[in-house]
Protein backbone atom coordinates (compact mmCIF):
# COMPACT_ATOMS: atom_id res chain seq x y z
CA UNK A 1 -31.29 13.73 18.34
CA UNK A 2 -29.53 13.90 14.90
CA UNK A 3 -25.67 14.03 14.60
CA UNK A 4 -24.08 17.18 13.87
CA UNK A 5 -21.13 17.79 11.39
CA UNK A 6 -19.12 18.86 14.86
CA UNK A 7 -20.57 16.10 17.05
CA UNK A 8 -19.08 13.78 13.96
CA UNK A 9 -15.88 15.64 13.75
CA UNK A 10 -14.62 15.45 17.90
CA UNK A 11 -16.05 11.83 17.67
CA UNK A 12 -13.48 11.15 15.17
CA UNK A 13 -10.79 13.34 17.36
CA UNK A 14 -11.27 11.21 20.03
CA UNK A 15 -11.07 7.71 18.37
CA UNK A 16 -7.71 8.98 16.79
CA UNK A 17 -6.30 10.63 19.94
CA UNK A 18 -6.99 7.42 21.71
CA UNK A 19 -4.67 5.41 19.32
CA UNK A 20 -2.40 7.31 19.04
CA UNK A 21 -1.75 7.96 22.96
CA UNK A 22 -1.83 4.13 23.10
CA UNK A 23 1.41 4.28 20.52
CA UNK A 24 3.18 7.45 20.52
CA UNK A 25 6.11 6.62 18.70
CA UNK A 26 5.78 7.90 15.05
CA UNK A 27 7.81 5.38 12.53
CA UNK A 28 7.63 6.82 8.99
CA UNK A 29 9.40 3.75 7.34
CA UNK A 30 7.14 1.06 8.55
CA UNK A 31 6.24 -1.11 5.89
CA UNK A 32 3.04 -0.31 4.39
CA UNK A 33 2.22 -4.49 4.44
CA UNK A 34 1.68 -3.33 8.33
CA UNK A 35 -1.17 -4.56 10.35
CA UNK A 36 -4.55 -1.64 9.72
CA UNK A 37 -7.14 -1.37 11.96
CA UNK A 38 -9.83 -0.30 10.87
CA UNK A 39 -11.69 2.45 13.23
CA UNK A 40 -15.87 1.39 13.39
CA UNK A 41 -16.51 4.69 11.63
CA UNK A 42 -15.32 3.95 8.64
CA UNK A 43 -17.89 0.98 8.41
CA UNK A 44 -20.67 3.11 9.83
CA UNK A 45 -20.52 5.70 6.69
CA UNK A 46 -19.68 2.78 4.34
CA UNK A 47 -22.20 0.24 4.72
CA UNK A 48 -21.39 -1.61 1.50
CA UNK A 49 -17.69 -2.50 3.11
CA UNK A 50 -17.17 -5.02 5.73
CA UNK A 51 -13.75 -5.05 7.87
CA UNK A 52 -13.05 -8.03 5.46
CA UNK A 53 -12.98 -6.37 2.49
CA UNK A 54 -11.18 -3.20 3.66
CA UNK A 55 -8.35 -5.63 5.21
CA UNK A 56 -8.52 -7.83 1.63
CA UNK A 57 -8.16 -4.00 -0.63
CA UNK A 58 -5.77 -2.65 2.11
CA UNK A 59 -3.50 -5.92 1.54
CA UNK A 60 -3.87 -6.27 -2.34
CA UNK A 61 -3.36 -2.47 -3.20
CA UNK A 62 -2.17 -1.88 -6.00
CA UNK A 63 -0.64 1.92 -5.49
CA UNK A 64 0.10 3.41 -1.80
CA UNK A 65 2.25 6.50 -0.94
CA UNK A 66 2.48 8.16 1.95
CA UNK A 67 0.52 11.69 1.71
CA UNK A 68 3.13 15.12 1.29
CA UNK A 69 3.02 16.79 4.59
CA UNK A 70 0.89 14.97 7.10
CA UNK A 71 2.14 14.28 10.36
CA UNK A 72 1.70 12.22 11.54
CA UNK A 73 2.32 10.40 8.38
CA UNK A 74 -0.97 8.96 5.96
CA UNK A 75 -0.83 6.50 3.73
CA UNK A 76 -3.44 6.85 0.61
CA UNK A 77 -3.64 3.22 -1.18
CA UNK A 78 -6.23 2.29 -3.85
CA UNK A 79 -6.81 -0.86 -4.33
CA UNK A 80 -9.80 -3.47 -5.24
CA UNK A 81 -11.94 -5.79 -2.54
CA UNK A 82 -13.22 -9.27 -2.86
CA UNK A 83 -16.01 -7.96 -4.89
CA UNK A 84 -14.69 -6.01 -7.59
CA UNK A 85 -14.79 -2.89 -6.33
CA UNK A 86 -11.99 0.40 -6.32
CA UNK A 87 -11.31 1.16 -3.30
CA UNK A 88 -9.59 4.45 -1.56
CA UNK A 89 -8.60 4.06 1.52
CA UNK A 90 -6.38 6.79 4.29
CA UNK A 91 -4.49 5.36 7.08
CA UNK A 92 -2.65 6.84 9.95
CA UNK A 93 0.93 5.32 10.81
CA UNK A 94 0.74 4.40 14.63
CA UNK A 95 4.61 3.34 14.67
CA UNK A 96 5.81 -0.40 15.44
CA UNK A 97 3.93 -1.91 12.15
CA UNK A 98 0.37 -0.77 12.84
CA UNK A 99 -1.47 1.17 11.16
CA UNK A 100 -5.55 3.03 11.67
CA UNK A 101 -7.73 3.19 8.18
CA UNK A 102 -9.97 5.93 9.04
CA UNK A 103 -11.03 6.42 5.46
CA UNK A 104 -12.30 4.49 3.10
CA UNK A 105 -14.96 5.24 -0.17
CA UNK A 106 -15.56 3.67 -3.86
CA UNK A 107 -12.89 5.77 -5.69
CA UNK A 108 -13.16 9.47 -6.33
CA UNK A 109 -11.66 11.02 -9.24
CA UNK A 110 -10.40 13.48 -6.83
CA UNK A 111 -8.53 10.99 -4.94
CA UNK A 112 -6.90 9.26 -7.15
CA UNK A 113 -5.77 12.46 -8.91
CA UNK A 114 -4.10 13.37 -5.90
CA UNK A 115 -2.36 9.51 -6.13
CA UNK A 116 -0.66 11.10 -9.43
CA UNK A 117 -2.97 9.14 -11.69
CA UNK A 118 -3.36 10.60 -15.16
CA UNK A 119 -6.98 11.96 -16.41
CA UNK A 120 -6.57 8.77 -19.22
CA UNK A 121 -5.94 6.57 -16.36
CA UNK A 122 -8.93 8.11 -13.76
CA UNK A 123 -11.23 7.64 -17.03
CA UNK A 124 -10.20 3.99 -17.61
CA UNK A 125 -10.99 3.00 -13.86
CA UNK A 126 -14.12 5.15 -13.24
CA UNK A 127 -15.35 6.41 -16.16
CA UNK A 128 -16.57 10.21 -16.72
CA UNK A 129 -17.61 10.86 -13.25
C-alpha cells in the first residue's frame, strides 16, 4: 500500500506534536548554536544526507534567521556539509536550547530567495536553475 500525500502529512503532525508536548515552553531567543534533532523523515526523503552531515551544515551555516511569522518560531539556515554540498535546512525551536530540523534539501532558488539573497548571489551558488 503506497503512501498518500495525507498519510505523509499527519505522519509529520504527529512526529512534531510529539516534541513539542515533550517541551512546551516556546524560547524565541535561544541561540541558534542549539542542539537540532533531526526528525527520521527528513533522512527518509533525502537519501543523499546522513544525520552527520545535516548536524556538520546545521553547525557551520553560514546564514540563519528565524522565519517572519511562524509560531512557533523556524529557523531557515543554509549552509554547506562535509561534502561540498548547499544545504537548506528548517528547524522548529523546542525552547531550553533544542531545536527539530524537519527540513532539509540541496538549495532551492526559492529558498534562499526567501533568506534575502540577491538573484546575483542565488546565480553564483546554484547557477541558472
Amino acid at each position: 500500500m503506497g503512501t498518500t500525500p495525507i498519510r505523509c502529512l499527519l505522519s509529520f503532525v504527529h512526529e512534531i506534536s510529539k516534541l513539542i508536548s515533550a517541551n512546551k515552553a516556546w524560547a524565541s531567543n535561544q541561540p541558534f548554536d542549539a542542539d537540532v534533532e533531526i526528525l527520521p523523515r527528513v533522512i527518509e526523503r533525502h537519501p543523499q544526507f546522513n544525520a552527520d552531515d545535516l548536524r556538520s551544515a546545521w553547525r557551520h551555516a553560514w546564514k540563519m534567521m528565524t522565519r517572519i511569522g511562524t509560531d512557533p518560531p523556524q529557523i531557515m539556515a543554509v549552509g554547506y556539509d562535509p561534502h561540498g554540498r548547499l544545504v537548506e535546512m528548517i528547524a522548529i525551536d523546542l525552547g531550553n536550547g533544542r531545536l527539530a530540523m524537519y527540513h532539509a534539501n540541496n538549495a532551492q532558488k526559492k529558498f534562499l530567495h526567501e533568506m534575502g539573497f540577491s538573484e546575483r548571489r542565488i546565480r553564483t551558488l546554484i547557477g541558472r536553475r
